[in-house]
Protein backbone atom coordinates (compact mmCIF):
# COMPACT_ATOMS: atom_id res chain seq x y z
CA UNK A 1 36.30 14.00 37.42
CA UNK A 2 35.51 17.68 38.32
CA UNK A 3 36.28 19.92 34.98
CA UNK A 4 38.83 22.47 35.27
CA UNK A 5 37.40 26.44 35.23
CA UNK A 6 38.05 27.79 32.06
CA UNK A 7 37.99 31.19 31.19
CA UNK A 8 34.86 32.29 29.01
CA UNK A 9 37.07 32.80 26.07
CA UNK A 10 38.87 29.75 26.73
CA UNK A 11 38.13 26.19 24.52
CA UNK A 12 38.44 22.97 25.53
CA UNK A 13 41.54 21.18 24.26
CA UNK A 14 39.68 18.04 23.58
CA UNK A 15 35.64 17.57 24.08
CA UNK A 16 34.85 16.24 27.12
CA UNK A 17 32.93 13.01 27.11
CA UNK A 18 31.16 11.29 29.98
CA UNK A 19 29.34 8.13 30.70
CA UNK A 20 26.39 8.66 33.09
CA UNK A 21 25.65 6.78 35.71
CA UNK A 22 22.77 4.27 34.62
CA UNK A 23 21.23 1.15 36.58
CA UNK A 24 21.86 -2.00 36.06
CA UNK A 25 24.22 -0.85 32.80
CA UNK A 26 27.11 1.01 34.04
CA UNK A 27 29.22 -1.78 35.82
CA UNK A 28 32.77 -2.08 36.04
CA UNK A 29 32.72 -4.06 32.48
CA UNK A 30 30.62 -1.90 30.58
CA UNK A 31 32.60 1.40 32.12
CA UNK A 32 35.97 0.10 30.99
CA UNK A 33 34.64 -0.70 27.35
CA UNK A 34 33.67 2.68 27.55
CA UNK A 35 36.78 4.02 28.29
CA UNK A 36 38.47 2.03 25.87
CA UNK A 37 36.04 3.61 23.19
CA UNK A 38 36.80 7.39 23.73
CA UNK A 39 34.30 7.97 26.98
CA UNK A 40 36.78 10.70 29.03
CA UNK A 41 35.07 9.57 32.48
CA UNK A 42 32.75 7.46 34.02
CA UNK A 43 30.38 7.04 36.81
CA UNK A 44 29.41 3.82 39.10
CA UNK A 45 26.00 2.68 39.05
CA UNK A 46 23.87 4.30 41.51
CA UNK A 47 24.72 2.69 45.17
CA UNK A 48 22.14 3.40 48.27
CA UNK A 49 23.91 5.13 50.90
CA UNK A 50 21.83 3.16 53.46
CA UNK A 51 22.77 -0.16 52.27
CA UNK A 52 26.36 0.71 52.63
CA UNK A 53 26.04 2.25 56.15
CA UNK A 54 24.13 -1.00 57.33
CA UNK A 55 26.59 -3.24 55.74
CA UNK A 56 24.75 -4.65 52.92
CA UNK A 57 27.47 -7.11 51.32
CA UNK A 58 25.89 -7.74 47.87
CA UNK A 59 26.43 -3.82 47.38
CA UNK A 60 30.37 -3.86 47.82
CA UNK A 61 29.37 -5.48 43.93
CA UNK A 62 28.49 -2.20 42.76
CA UNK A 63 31.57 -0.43 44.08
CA UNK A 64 33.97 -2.78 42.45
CA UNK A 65 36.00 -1.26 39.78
CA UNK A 66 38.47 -3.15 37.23
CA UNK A 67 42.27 -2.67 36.70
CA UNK A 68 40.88 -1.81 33.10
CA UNK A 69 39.72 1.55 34.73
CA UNK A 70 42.78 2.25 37.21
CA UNK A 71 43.97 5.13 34.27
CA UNK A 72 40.24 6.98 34.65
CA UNK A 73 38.82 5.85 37.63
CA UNK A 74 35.20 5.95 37.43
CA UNK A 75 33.07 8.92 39.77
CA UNK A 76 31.20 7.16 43.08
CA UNK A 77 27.43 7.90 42.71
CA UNK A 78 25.67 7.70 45.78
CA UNK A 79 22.13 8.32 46.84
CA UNK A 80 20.21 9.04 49.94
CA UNK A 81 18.17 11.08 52.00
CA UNK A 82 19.66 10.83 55.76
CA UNK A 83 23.23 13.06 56.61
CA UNK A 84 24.44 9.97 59.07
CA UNK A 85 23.47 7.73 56.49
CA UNK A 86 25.84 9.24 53.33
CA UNK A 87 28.56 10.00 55.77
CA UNK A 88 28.95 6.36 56.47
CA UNK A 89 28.78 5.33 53.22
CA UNK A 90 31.08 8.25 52.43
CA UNK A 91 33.50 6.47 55.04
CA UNK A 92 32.95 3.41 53.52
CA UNK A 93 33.83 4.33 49.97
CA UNK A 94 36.85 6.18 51.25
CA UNK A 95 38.40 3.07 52.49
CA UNK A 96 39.11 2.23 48.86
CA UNK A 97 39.61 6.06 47.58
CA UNK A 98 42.06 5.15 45.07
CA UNK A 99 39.06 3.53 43.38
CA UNK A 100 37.29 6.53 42.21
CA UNK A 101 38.03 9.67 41.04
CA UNK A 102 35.49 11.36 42.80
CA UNK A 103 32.35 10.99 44.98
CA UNK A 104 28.60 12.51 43.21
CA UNK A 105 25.27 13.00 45.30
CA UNK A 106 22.66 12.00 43.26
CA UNK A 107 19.85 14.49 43.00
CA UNK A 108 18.21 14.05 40.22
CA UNK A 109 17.14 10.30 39.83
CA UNK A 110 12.81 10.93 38.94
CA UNK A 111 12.07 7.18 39.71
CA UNK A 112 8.95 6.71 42.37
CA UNK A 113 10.96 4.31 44.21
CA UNK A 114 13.69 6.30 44.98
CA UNK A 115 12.08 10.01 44.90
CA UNK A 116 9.26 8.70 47.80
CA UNK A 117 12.12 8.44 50.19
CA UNK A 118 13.16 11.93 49.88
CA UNK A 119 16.32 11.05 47.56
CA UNK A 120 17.24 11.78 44.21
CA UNK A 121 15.13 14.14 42.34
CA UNK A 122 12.96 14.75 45.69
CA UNK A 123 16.10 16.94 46.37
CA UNK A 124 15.80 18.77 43.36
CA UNK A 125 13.15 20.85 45.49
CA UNK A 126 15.19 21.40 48.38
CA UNK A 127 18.45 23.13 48.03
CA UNK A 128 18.67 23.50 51.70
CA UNK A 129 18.47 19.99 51.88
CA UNK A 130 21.19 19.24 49.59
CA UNK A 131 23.63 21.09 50.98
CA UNK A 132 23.18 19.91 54.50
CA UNK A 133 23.77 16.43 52.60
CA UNK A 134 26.80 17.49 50.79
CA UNK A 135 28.21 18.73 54.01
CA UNK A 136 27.83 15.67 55.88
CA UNK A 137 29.83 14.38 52.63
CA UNK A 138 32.34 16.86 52.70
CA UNK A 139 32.97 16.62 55.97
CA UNK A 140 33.35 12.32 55.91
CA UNK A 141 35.99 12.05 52.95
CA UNK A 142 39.08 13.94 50.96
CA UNK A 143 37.79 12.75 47.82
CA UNK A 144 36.46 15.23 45.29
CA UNK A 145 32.60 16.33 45.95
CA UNK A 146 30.15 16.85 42.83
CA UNK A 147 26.51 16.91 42.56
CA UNK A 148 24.14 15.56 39.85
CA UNK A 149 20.91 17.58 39.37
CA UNK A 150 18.30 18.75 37.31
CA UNK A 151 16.76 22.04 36.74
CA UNK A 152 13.88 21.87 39.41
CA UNK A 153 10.63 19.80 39.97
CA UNK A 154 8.48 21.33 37.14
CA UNK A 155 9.08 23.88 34.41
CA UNK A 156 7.20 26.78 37.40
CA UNK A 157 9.41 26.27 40.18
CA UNK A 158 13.04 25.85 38.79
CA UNK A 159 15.75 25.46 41.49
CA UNK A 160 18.61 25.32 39.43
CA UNK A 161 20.17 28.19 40.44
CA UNK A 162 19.98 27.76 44.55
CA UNK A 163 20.93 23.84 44.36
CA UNK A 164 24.23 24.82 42.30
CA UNK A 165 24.94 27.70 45.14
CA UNK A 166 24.09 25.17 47.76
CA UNK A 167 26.90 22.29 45.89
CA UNK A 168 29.71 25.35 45.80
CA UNK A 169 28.72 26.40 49.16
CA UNK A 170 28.88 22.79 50.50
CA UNK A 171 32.39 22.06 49.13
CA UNK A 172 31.63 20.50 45.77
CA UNK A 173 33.54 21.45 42.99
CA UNK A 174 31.07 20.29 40.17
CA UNK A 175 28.00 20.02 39.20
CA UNK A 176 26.35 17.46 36.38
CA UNK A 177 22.51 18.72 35.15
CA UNK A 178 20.38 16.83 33.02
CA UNK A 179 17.98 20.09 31.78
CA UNK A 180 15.28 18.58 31.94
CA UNK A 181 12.45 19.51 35.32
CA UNK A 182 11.52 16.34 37.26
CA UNK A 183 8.01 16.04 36.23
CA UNK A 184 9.77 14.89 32.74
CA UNK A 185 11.43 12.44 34.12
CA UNK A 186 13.72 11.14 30.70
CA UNK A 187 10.93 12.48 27.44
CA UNK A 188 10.37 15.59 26.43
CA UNK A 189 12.59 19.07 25.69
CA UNK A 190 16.14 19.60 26.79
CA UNK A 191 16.09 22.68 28.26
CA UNK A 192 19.26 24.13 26.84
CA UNK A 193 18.49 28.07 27.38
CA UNK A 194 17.69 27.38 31.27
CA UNK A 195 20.89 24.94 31.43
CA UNK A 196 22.80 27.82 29.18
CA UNK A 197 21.52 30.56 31.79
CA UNK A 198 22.37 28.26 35.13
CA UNK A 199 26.26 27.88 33.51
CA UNK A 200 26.63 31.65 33.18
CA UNK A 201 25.91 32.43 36.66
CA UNK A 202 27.20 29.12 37.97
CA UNK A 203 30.88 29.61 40.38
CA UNK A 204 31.31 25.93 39.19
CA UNK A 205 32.08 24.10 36.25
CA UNK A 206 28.92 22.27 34.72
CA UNK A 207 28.43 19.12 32.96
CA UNK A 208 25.03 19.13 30.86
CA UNK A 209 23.26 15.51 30.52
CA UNK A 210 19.71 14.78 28.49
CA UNK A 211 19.07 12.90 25.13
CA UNK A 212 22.47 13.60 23.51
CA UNK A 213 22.78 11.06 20.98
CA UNK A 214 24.50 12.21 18.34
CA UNK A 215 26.56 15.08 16.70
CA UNK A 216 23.81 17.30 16.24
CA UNK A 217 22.67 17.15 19.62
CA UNK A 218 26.09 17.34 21.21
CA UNK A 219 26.99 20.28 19.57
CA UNK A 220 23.46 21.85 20.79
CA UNK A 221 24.69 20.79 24.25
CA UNK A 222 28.11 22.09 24.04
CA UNK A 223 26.65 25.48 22.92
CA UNK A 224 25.35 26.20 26.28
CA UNK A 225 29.25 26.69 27.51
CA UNK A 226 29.02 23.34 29.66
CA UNK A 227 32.82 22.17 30.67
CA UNK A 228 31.59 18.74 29.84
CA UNK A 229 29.19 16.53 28.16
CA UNK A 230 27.21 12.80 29.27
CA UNK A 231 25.87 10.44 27.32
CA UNK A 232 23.74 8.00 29.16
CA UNK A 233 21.15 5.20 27.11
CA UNK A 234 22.97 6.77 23.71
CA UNK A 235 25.95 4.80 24.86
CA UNK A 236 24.41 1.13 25.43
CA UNK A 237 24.82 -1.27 22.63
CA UNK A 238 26.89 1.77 21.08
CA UNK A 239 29.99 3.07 23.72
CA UNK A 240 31.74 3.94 20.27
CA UNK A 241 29.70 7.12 20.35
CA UNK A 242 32.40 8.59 22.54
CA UNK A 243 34.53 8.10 19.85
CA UNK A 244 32.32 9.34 17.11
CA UNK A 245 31.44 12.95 19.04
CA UNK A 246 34.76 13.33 19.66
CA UNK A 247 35.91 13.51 16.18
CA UNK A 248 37.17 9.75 15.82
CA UNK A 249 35.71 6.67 14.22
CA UNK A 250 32.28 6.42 13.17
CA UNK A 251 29.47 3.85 14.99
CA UNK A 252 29.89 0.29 13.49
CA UNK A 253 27.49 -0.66 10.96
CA UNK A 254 26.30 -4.21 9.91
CA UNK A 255 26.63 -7.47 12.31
CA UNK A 256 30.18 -8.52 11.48
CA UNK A 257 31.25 -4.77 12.22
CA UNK A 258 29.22 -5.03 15.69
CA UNK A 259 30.33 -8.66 17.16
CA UNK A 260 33.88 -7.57 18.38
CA UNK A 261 32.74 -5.19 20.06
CA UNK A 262 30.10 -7.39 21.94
CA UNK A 263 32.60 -10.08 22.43
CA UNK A 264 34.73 -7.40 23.85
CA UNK A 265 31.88 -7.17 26.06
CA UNK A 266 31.98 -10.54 27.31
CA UNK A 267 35.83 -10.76 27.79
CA UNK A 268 35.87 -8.18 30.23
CA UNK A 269 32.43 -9.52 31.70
CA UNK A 270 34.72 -13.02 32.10
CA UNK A 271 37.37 -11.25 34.14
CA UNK A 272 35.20 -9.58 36.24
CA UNK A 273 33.60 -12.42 37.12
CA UNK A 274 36.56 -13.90 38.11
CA UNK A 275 37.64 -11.51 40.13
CA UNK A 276 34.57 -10.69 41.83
CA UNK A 277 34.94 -14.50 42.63
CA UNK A 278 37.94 -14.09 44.73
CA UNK A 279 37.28 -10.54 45.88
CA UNK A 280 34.13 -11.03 47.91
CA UNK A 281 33.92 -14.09 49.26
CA UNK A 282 30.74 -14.15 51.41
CA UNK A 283 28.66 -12.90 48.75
CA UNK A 284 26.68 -14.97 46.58
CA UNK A 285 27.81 -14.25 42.87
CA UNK A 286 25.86 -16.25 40.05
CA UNK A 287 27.83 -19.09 38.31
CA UNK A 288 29.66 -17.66 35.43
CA UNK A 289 27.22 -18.79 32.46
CA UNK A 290 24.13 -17.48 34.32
CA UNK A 291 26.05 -14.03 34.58
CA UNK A 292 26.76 -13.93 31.14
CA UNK A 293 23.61 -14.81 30.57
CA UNK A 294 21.86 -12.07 32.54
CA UNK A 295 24.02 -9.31 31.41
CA UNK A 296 23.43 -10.36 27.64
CA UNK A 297 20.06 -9.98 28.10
CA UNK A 298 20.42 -6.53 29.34
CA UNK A 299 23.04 -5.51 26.76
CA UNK A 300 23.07 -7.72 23.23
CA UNK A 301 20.29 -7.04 21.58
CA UNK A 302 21.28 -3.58 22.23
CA UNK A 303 24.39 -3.99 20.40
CA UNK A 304 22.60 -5.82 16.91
CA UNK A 305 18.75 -3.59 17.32
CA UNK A 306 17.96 -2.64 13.97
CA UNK A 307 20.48 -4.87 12.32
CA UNK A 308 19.70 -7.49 9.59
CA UNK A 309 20.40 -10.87 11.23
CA UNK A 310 19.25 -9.37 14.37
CA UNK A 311 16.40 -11.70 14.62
CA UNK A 312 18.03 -14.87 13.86
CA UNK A 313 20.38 -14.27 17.00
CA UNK A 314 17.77 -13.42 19.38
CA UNK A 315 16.36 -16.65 18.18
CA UNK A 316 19.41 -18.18 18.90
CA UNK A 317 19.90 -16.72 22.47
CA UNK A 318 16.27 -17.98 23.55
CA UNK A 319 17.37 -21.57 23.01
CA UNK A 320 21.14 -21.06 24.21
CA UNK A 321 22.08 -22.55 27.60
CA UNK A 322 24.96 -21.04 27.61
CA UNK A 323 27.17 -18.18 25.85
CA UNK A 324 29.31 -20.94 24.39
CA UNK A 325 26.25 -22.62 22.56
CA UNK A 326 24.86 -18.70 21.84
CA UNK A 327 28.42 -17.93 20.01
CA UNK A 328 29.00 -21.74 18.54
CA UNK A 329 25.67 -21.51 16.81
């Protein structure tokens, strides 16, 4: 998952297009569809570090991957605020290396629940911090090291710089920043000419991240000299946008257009299921229906929003018992 270093005269090959790491959306299911509509990589939802180091079973759920991703393994994303903490998660993950691609420290995550105890975009303030983190990552696994950033707590104290010196210093050999400050959280202005300015001077490659959603902003994006591009909420209810920015098939249009992609959806959420079944025996896993059921609600109406007959279906999915009577209907 970490970009080659090109030379500054150098173009890509082929634009590269990730999926970003997003709660409760980027499971194993979701991240293969992905793949299998032009995304170039992928990351894991974001796992606590201290659930894995105190053996929390029902997280071993986030770290399962599908054979559907075993050609582009997907990026680990951990998150935490304690060295002995992330370097026995680190271990943990590393028992199953062949997995991932790569492991990521997540700095950059703005939500109160996660920033008040001193992870994710609390680190954005303290480089110093990060690296001692990264260390006890480096140090606890042969996998790949990358960090995921942004460009500093608010637009008068930007960090940028020192947290990409601390992530080369540490061992990492990537960094993904979403140019946008902290205080932002996921609204207002990209920052392109600070994220342009921290890829000049950076010794590693960078992947930019924030509101890219279509050509226009992609190409805004890619102007900055990034080695890569992500695409987080762009992608749900549309992963074909990997396609579409790289030069391939457009987004689907109407409903008819849209369902095979959905039911796509729901085949690989049927396998997983399955296999999560036999894999981790010990933890409770919902019955099948009640799964499909959950993860409709967070994706489907993300797949038909805006379309005509949109209505009727969500109609139809508040009465459905099941995704059998939801489809039959």
């Amino acid at each position: 998952m970490c970009p080659p270093q090109m030379d500054s005269n150098e173009q890509p090959a082929k634009r590269q297009l990730y999926l970003a790491p997003l709660a409760d959306y980027t499971d194993a299911p979701f991240r293969a569809l992905a793949l299998e509509c032009g995304a170039s990589g992928t990351y894991t939802e974001m796992v606590s570090a201290a659930a894995l180091a105190h053996s929390h079973r029902p997280s071993e759920i986030l770290l399962s991957t599908m054979p559907e991703e075993s050609a582009s393994p997907p990026v680990c994303q951990l998150f935490g605020a304690s060295e002995s903490e992330l370097a026995k998660a680190v271990r943990v993950v590393s028992r199953h290396a062949g997995r991932y691609s790569a492991l990521n420290l997540n700095a950059g995550c703005p939500m109160p629940k996660v920033v008040k105890t001193g992870a994710g975009a609390r680190l954005a303030a303290d480089p110093a911090k990060v690296h001692s983190l990264l260390t006890a990552m480096r140090e606890n696994t042969s996998l790949p090291l990358t960090l995921k950033t942004r460009l500093g707590p608010r637009e008068d104290t930007v960090t940028i710089h020192e947290l990409i010196d601390a992530a080369a210093s540490a061992g990492a050999c990537a960094v993904v920043v979403h140019a946008r400050f902290t205080s932002q959280r996921h609204s207002g202005p990209v920052h392109l000419d600070i994220l342009a300015d921290a890829v000049a001077r950076s010794p590693l490659p960078v992947v930019g991240n924030g509101s890219i959603a279509d050509e226009a902003s992609a190409a805004a994006m890619a102007a900055t000299g990034v080695a890569g591009i992500m695409i987080g909420r762009a992608a749900l209810g549309n992963p074909r946008i990997f396609a579409a920015l790289a030069g391939g098939a457009p987004a689907p249009g109407g409903m008819e257009e849209r369902m095979p992609l959905f039911l796509r959806h729901i085949e690989l959420l049927e396998s997983f299921h399955a296999q999560l079944s036999r894999e981790l025996a010990g933890v409770r896993i919902p019955a099948l229906e009640d799964f499909l059921l959950l993860k409709a609600r967070t994706h489907l109406f993300r797949y038909f929003s805006g379309v005509p007959g949109a209505a009727a279906l969500r109609a139809r999915f508040n009465s459905a018992r099941s995704m059998h009577d939801l489809l039959a209907q």
